[in-house]
Protein backbone atom coordinates (compact mmCIF):
# COMPACT_ATOMS: atom_id res chain seq x y z
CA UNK A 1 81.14 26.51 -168.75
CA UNK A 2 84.59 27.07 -166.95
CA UNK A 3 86.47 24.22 -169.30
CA UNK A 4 88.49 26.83 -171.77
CA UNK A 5 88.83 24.31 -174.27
CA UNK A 6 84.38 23.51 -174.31
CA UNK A 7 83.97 27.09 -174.17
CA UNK A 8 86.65 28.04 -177.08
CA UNK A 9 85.07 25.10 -179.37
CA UNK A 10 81.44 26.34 -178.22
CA UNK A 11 81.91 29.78 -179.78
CA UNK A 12 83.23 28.77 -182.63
CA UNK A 13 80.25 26.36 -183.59
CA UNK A 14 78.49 29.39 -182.53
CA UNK A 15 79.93 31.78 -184.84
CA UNK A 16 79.66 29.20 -187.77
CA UNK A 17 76.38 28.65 -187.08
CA UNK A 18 75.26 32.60 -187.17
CA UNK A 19 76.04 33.27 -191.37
CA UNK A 20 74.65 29.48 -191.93
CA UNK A 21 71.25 30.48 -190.41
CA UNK A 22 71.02 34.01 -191.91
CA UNK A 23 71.51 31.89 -195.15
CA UNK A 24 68.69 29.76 -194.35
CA UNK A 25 66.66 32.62 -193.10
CA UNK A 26 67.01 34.54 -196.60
CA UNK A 27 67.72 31.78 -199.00
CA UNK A 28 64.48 32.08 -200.75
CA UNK A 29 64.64 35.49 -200.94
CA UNK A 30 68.58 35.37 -202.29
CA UNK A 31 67.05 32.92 -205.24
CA UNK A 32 63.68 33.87 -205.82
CA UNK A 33 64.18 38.03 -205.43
CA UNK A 34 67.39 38.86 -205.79
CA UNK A 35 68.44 35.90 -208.69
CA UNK A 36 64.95 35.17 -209.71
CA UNK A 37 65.44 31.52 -210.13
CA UNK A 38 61.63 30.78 -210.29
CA UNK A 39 61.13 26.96 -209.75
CA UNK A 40 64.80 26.01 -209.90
CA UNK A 41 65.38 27.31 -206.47
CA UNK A 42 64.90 23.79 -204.66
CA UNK A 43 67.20 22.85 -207.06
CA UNK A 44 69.88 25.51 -205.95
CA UNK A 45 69.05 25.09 -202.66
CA UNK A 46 69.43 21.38 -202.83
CA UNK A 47 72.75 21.53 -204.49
CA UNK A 48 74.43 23.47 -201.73
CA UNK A 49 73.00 20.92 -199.39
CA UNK A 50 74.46 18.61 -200.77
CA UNK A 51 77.96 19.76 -200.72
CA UNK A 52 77.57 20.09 -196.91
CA UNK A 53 76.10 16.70 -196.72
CA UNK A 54 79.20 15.48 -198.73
CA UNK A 55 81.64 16.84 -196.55
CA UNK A 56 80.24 15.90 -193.36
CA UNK A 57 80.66 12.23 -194.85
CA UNK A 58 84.01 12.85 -196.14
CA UNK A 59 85.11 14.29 -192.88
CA UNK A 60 85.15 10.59 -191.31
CA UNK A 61 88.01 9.82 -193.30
CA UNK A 62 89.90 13.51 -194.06
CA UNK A 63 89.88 13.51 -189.57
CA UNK A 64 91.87 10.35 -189.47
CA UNK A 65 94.20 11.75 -191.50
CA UNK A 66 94.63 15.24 -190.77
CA UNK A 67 93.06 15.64 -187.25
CA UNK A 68 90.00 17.37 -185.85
CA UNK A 69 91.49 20.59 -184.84
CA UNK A 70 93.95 21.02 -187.50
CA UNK A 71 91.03 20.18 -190.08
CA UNK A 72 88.54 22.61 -188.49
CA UNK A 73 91.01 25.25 -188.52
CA UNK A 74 91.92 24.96 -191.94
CA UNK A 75 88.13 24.91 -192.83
CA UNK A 76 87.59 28.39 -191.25
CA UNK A 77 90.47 29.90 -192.35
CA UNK A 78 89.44 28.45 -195.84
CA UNK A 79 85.61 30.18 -195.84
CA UNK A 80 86.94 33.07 -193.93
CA UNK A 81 89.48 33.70 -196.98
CA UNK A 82 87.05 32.25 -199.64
CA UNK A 83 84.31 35.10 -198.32
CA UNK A 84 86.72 38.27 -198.75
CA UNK A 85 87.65 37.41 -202.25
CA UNK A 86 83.99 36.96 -202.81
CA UNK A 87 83.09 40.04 -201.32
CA UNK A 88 85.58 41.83 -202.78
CA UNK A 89 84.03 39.88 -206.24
CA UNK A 90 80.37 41.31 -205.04
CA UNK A 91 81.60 45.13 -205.12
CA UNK A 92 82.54 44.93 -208.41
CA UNK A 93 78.98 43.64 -209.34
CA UNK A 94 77.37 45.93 -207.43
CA UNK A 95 77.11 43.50 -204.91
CA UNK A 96 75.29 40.94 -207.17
CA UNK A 97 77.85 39.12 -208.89
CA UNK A 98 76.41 36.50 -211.52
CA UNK A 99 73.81 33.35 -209.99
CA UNK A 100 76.75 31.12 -211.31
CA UNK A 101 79.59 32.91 -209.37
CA UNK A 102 78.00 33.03 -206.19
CA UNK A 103 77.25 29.23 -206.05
CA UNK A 104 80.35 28.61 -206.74
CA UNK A 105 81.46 30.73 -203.59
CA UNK A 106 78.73 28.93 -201.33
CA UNK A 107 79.72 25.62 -202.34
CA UNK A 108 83.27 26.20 -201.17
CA UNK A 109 81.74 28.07 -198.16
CA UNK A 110 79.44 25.16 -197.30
CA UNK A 111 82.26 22.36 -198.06
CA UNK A 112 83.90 23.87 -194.89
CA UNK A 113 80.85 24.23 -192.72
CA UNK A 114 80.30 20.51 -193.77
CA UNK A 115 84.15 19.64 -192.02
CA UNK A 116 83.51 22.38 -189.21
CA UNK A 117 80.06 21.35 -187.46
CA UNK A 118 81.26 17.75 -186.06
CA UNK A 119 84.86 18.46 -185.87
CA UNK A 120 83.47 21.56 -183.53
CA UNK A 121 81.30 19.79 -181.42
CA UNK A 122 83.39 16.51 -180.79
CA UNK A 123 86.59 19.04 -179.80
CA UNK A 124 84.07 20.89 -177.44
CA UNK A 125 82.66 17.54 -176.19
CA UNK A 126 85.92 15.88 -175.27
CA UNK A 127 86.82 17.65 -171.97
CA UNK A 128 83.66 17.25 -170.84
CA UNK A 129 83.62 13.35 -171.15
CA UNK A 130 83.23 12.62 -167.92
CA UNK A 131 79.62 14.59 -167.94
CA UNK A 132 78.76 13.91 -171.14
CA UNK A 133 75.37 14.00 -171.63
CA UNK A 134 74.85 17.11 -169.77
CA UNK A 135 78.36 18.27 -171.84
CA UNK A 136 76.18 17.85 -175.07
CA UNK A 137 72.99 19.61 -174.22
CA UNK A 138 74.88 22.81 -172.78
CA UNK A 139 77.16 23.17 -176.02
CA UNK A 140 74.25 22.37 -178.22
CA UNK A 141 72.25 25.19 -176.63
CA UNK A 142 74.80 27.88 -176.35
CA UNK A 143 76.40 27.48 -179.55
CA UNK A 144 72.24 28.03 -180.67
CA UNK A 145 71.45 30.70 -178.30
CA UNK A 146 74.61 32.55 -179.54
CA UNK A 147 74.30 31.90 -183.24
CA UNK A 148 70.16 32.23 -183.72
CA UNK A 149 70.06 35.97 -182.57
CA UNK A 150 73.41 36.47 -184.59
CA UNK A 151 72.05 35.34 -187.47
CA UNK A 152 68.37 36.69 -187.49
CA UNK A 153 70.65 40.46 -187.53
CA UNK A 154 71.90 39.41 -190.83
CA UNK A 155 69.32 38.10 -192.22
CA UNK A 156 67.51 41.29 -191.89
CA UNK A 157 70.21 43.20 -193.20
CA UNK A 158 69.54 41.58 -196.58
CA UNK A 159 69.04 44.68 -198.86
CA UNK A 160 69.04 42.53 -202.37
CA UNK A 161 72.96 42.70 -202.78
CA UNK A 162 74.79 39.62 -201.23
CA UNK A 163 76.99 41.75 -199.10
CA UNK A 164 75.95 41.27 -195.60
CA UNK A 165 75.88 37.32 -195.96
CA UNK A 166 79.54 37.18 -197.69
CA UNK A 167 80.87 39.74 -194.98
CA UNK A 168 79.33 37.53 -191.99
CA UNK A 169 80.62 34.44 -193.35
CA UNK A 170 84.25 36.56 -193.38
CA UNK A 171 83.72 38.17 -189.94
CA UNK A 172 82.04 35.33 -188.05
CA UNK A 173 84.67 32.44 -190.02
CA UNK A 174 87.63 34.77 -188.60
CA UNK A 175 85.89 34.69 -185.39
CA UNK A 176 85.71 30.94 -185.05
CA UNK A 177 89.13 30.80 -185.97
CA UNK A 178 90.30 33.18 -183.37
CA UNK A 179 88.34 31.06 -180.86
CA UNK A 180 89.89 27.86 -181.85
CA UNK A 181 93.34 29.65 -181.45
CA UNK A 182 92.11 31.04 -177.57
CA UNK A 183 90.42 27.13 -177.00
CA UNK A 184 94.44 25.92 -176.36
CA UNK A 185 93.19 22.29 -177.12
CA UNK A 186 95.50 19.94 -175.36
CA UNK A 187 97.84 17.24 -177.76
CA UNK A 188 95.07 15.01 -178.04
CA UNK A 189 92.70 17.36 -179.45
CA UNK A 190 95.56 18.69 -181.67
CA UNK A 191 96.38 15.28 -183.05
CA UNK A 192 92.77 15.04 -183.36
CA UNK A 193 92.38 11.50 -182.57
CA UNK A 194 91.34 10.67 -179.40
CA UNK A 195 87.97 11.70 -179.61
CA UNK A 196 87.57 10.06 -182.84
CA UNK A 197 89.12 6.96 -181.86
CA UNK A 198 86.85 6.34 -178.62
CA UNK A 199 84.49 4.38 -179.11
């Protein structure tokens, strides 16, 4: 992928991607072990869904207004930010802080993830118009081959304390930040509408 803008964009979806499938990897063991929710873990689980289904719908309307880089940025910075004050939060419950706390952090977390994932793709996408079918299928997959791997490490490092989830949503949010900065989109991508204005 020699398009620097594709291949900035592409590593950030990666790096989002990474703590959001170590989440999914451990989730049941997060709620059922570590919490003990018992049967209301669909319910957790189905909460937090729905605050990333809820901003992936309200991202239609906040990307007219505010762009699709500018957004996406402010999304990572946002989780990256949100997950250091939660993991400074964690060490002073041992790295368990209360069931109530901690969806509270993943619900911000995930409202970002939920304005990240198209913005990412569509920024990575737009260079790469003039190929874009082939465009789609090599971001997909490289943003998965980087983030599965990622992500199975820290899901394994789950030790019952929330610490190694909070600190790669914090590491790998800063990274996809940094790689938006190194992407350079050009003006349109920065305005953020001319990929969501095509038709």
């Amino acid at each position: 992928m020699a398009n620097r803008a594709a291949l900035g964009f592409t590593l950030a979806a990666g790096c989002i991607q990474a703590p959001f499938a170590a989440y999914l990897s451990s989730a049941q063991q997060i709620f059922q072990e570590a919490y003990r929710t018992g049967t209301l873990f669909p319910a957790c689980f189905g909460v937090l869904a729905l605050a990333l289904g809820g901003a992936s719908l309200a991202n239609s309307r906040l990307v007219m207004k505010f762009g699709m880089f500018s957004l996406a940025r402010s999304a990572a910075a946002s989780a990256t930010l949100v997950s250091v004050v939660a993991l400074a939060i964690a060490a002073v419950f041992e790295g368990l802080p209360p069931l109530w706390l901690f969806m509270t952090y993943l619900l911000l977390v995930f409202i970002s993830i939920g304005l990240l994932f198209g913005n990412l793709y569509a920024l990575a996408l737009e260079p790469l118009g003039h190929i874009a079918g082939v465009g789609a299928a090599v971001v997909a997959s490289a943003s998965t081959f980087l983030s599965v791997p990622l992500g199975m490490i820290v899901g394994q490092s789950f030790d019952g304390t929330m610490y190694a989830l909070i600190a790669a949503f914090a590491i790998f949010g800063a990274g996809a930040f940094a790689a938006m900065g190194w992407a350079k989109p050009d003006r349109g991508a920065r305005d953020g509408r001319s990929a969501a204005l095509r038709p």
